[in-house]
Each structure stands twice: as structure tokens, then as C-alpha cells.
N, C-alpha and C. Protein backbone atom coordinates (compact mmCIF):
# COMPACT_ATOMS: atom_id res chain seq x y z
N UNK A 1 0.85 -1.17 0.00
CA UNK A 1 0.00 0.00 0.00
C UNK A 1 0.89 1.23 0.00
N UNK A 2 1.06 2.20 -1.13
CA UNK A 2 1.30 3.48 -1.26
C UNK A 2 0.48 5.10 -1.04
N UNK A 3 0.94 5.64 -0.72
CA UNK A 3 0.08 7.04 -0.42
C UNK A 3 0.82 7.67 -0.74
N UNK A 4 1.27 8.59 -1.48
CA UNK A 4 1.69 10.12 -2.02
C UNK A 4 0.68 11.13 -2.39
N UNK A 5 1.03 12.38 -1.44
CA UNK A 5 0.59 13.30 -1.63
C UNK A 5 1.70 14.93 -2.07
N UNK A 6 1.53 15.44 -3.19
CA UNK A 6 2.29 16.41 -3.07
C UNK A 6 1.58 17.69 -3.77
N UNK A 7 2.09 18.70 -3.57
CA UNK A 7 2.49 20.22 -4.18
C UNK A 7 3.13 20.85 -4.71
N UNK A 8 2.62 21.92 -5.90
CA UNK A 8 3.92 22.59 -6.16
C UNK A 8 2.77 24.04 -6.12
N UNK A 9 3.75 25.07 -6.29
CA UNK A 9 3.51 26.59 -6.50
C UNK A 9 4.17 26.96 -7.18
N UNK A 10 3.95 27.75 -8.09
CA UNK A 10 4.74 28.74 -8.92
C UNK A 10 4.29 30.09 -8.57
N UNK A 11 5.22 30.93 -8.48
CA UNK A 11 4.58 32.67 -8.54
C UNK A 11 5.97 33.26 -9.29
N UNK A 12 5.52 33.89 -10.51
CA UNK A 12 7.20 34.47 -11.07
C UNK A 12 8.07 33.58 -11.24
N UNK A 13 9.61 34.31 -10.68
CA UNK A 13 10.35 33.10 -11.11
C UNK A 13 10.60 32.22 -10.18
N UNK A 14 9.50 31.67 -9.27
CA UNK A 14 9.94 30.85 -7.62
C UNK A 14 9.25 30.18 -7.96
N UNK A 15 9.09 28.11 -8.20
CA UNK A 15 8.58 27.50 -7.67
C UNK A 15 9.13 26.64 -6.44
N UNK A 16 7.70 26.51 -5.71
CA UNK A 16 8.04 25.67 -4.53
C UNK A 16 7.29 24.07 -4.26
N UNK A 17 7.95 23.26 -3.83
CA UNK A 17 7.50 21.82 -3.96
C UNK A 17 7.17 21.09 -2.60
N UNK A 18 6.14 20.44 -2.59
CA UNK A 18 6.08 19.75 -1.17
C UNK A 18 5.34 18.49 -1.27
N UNK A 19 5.98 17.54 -0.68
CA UNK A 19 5.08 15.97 -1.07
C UNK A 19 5.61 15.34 0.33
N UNK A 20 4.82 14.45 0.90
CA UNK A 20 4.87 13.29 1.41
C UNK A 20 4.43 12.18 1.06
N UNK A 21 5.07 10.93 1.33
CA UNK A 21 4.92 9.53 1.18
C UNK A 21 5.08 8.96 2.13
N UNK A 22 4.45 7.36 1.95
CA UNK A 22 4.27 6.42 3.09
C UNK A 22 4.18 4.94 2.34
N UNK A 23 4.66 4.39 2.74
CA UNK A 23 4.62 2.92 1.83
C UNK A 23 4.55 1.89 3.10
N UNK A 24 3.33 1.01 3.16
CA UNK A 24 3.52 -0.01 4.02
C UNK A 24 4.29 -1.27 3.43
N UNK A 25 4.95 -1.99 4.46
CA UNK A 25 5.75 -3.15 3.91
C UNK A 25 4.60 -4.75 4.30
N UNK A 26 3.87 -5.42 3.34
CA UNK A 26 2.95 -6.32 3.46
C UNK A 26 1.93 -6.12 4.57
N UNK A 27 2.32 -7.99 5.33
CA UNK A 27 1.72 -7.70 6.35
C UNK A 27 2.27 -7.49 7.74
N UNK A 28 3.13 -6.66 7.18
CA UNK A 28 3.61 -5.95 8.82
C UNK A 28 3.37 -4.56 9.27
N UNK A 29 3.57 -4.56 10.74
CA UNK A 29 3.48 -3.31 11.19
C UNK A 29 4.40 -2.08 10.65
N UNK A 30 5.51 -2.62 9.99
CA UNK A 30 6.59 -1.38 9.20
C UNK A 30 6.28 -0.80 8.22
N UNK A 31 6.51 0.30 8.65
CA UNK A 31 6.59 1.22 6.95
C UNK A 31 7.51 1.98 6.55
N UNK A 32 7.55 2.73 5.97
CA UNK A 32 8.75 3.71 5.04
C UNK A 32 7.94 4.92 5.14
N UNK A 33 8.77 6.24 5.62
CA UNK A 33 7.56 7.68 5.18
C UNK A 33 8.85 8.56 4.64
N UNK A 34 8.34 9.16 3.48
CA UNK A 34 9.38 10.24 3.01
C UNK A 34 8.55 11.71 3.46
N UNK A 35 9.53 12.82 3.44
CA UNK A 35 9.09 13.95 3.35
C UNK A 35 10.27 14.95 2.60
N UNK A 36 9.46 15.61 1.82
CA UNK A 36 10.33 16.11 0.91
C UNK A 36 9.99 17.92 0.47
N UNK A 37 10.78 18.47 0.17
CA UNK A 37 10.21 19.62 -0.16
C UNK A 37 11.94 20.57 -1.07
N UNK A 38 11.65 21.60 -1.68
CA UNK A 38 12.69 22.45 -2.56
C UNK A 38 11.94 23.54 -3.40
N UNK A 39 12.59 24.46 -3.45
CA UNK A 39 12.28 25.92 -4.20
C UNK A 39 13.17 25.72 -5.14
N UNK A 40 12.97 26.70 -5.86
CA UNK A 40 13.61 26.77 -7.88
C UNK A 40 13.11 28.22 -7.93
N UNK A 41 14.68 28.96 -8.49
CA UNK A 41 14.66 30.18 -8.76
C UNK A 41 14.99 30.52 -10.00
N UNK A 42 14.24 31.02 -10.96
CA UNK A 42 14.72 31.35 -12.54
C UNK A 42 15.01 32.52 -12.36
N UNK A 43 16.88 32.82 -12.52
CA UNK A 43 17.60 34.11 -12.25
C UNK A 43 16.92 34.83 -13.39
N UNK A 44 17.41 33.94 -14.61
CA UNK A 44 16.86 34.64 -16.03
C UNK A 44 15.77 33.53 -17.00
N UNK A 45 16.05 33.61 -17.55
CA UNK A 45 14.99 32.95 -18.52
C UNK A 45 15.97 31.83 -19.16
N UNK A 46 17.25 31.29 -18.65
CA UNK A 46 18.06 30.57 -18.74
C UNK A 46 18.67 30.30 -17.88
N UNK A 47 19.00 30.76 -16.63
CA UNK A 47 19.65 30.38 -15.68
C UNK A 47 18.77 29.88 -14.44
N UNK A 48 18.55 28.77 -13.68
CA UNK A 48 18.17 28.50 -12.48
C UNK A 48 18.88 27.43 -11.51
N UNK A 49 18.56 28.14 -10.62
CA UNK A 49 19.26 27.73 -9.39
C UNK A 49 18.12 26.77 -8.13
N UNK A 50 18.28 25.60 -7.90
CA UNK A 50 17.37 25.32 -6.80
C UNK A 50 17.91 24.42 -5.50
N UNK A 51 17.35 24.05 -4.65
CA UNK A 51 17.47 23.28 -3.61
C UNK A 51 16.44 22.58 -2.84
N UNK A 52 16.49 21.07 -2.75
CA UNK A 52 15.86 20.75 -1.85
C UNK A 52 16.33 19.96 -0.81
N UNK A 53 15.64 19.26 0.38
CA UNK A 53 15.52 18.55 1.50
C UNK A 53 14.32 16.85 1.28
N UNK A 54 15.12 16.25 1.54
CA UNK A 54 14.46 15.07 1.99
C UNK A 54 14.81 13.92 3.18
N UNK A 55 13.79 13.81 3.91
CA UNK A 55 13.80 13.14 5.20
C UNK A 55 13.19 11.38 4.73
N UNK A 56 13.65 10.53 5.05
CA UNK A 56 13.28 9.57 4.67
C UNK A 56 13.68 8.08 6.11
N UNK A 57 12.18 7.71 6.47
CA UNK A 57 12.30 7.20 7.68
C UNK A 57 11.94 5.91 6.99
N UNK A 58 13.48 5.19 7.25
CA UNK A 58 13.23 3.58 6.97
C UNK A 58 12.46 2.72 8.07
N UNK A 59 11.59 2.36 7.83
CA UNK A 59 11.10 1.02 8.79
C UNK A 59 10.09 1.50 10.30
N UNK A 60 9.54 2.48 10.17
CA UNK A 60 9.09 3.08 11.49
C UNK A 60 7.84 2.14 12.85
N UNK A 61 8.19 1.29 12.77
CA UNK A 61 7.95 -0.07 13.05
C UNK A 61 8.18 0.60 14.68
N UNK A 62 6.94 0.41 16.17
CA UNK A 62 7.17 0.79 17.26
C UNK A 62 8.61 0.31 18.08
N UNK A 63 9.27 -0.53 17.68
CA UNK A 63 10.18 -1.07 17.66
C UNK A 63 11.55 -0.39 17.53
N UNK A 64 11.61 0.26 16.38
CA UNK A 64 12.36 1.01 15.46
C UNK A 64 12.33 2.41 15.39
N UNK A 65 11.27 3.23 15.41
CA UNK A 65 11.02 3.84 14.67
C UNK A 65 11.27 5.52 15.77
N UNK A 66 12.69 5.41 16.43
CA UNK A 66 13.01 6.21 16.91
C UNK A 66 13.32 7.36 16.68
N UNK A 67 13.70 7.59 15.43
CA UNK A 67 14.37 8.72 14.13
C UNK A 67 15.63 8.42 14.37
N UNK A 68 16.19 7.36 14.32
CA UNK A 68 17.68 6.76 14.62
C UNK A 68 17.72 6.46 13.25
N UNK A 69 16.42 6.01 12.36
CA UNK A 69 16.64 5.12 11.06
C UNK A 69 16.76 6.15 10.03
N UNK A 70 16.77 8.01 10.14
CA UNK A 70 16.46 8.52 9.19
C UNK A 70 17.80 9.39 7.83
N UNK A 71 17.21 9.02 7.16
CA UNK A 71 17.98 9.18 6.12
C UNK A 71 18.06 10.56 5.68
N UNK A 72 18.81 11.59 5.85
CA UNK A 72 18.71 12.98 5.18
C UNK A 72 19.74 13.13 4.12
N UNK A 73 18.70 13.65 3.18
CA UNK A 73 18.78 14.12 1.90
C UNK A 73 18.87 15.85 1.43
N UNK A 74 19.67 16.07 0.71
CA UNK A 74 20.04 17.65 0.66
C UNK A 74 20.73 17.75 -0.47
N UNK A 75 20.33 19.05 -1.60
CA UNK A 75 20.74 18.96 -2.82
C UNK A 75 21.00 20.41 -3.23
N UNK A 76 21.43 20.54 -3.94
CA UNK A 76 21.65 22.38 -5.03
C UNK A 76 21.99 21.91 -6.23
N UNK A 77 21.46 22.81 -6.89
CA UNK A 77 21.18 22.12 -8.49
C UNK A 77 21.41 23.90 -9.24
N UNK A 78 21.94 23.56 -10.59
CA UNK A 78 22.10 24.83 -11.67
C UNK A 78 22.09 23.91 -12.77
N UNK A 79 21.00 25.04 -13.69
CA UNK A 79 20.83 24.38 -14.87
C UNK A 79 20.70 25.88 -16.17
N UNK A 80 21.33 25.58 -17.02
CA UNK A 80 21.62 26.50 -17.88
C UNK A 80 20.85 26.40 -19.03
N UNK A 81 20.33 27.11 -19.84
CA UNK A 81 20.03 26.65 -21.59
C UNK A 81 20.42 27.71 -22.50
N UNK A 82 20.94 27.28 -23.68
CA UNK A 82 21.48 28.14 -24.28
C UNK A 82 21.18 27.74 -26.20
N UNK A 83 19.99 28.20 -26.25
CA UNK A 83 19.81 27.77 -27.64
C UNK A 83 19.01 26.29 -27.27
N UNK A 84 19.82 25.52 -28.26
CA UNK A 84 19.70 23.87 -28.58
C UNK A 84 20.50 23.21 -27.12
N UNK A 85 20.94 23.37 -26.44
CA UNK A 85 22.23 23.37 -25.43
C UNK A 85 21.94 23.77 -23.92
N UNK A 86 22.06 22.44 -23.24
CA UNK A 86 21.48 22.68 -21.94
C UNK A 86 22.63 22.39 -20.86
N UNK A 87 23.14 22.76 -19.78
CA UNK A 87 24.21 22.45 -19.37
C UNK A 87 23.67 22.25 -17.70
N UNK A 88 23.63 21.48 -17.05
CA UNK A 88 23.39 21.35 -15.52
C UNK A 88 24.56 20.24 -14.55
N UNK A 89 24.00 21.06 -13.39
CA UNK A 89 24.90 20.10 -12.31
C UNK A 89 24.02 20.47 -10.85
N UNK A 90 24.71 19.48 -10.37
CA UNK A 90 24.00 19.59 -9.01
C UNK A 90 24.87 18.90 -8.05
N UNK A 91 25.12 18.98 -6.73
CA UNK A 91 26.17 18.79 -5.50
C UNK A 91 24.41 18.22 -4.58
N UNK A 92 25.05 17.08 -3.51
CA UNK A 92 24.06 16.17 -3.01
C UNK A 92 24.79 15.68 -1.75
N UNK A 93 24.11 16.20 -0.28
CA UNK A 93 24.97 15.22 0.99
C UNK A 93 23.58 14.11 0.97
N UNK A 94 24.12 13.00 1.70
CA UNK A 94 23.03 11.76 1.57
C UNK A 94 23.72 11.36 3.19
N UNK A 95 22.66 12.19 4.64
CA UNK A 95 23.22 10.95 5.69
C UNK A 95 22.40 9.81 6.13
N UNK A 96 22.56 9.66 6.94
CA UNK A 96 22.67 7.47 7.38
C UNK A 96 21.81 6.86 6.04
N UNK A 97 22.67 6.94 5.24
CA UNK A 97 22.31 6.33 3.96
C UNK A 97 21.25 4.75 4.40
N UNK A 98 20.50 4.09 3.69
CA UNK A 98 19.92 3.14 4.00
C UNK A 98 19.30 2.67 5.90
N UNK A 99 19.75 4.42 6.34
CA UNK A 99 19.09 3.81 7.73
C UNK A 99 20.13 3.84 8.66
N UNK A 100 21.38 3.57 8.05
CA UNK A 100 22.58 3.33 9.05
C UNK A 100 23.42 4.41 9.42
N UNK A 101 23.68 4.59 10.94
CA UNK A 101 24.42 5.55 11.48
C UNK A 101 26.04 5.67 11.45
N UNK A 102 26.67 4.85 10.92
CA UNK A 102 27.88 4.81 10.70
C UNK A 102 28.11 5.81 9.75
N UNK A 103 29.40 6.64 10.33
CA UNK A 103 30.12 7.64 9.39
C UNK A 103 30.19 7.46 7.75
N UNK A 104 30.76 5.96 7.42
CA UNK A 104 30.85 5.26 6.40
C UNK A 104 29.36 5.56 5.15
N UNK A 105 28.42 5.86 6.03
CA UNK A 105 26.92 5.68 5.35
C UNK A 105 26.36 7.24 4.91
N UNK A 106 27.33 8.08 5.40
CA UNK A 106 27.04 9.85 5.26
C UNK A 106 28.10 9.85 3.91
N UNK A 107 27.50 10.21 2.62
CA UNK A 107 27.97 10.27 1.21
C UNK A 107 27.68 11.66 0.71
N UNK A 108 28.36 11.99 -0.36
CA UNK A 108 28.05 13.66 -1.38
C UNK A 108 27.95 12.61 -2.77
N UNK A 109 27.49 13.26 -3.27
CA UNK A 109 26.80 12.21 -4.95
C UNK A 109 27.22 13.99 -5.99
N UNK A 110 27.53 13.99 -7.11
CA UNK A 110 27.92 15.19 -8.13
C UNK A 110 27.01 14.69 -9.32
N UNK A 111 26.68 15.79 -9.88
CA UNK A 111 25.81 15.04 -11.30
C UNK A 111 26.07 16.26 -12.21
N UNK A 112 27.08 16.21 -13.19
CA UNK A 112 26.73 17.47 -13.81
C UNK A 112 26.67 16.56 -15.69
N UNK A 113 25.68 17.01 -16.57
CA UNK A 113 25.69 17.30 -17.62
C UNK A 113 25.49 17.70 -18.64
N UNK A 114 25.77 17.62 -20.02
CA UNK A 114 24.92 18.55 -21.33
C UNK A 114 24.43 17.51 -21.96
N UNK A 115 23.08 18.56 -22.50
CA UNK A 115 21.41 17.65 -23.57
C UNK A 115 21.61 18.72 -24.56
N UNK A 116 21.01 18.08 -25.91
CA UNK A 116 22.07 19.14 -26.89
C UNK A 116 20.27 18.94 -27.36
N UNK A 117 19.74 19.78 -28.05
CA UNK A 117 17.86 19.85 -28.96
C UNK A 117 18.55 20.29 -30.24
N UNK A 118 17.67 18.81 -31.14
CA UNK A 118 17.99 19.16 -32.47
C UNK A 118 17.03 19.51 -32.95
């Protein structure tokens, strides 16, 4: 069983985003809940800049479900267009990756590239 609910807004050059999720796991008492949210700023009519946040609670099971299991998510993103020619990147911290509190499990992820329109 899935539930997503989300939002966005636009006003000018600001949109803003907001969703939650919840996923039960069969027939157990555990579930998964995300919460997520990020703004997007169009400097120009080619340049934008955004950021978001995501909280993501593995297994929230009465057992578990201390906020010991949670996963934070955090991003900044730039994306360019220029003609036919699109150029982006984005920088990403990811902590207790999969739930786990070990140092080892706190990661940065990079994504930058170009989409060319013919």
C-alpha cells in the first residue's frame, strides 16, 4: 500500500515543492515515510538555481522507529540553456544512507551534464 501526496507553487520566477509519502511493507506493522520539499529560482529565462531537502524514515515499526533510522537528503542544483544546449549540475549530501548511522553511510553524490535539442 502506497500514499503520495504532493504540491507545487509557482509565482514568477519561484517554484516551490512539497510531497509526502508512506509505503507499508505487506503484512507488517513497518513502513517507510518520506518527506520532501525544494524551491527553484529562474535568475533569467536561462539560468536557475534550486534546492531541496528530503527526510526519509526507513522502517518506522514501534520497535524502530526512533528517528535513529532517518535518512537525510540535501541537494543544489544549476541548470543553464542556451539555444539547442542545456548544461546542468548539481552537489548532493546523503546521511545514514539506508538507515545506518555509521560515518561510512554519510555520502556527497555530483551530477553534472549537457542535452544538446535538435
Amino acid at each position: 500500500d502506497e500514499t503520495t501526496m504532493a504540491v507545487t507553487y509557482s509565482y514568477g520566477p519561484v517554484t516551490v515543492g512539497y510531497s509526502e509519502s508512506e509505503s507499508d511493507q505487506g503484512n507488517s506493522a513497518d513502513d517507510d515515510e518520506s518527506e520532501s520539499w525544494s524551491v527553484a529560482y529562474a535568475i533569467t529565462d536561462d539560468l536557475t538555481v534550486s534546492y531541496g531537502e528530503r527526510d526519509y524514515d526507513h522502517d518506522t515499526s514501534s520497535a524502530t522507529g526512533n528517528d535513529n533510522l532517518t535518512q537525510k537528503d540535501s541537494g543544489f542544483g544549476v541548470s543553464y540553456t542556451m539555444g539547442g544546449v542545456s548544461f546542468y549540475g548539481s552537489m548532493n549530501e546523503h546521511d545514514n544512507v539506508l538507515g545506518k548511522t555509521a560515518t561510512s553511510h554519510d555520502i556527497e553524490s555530483y551530477d553534472f551534464g549537457v542535452s544538446f535539442a535538435f
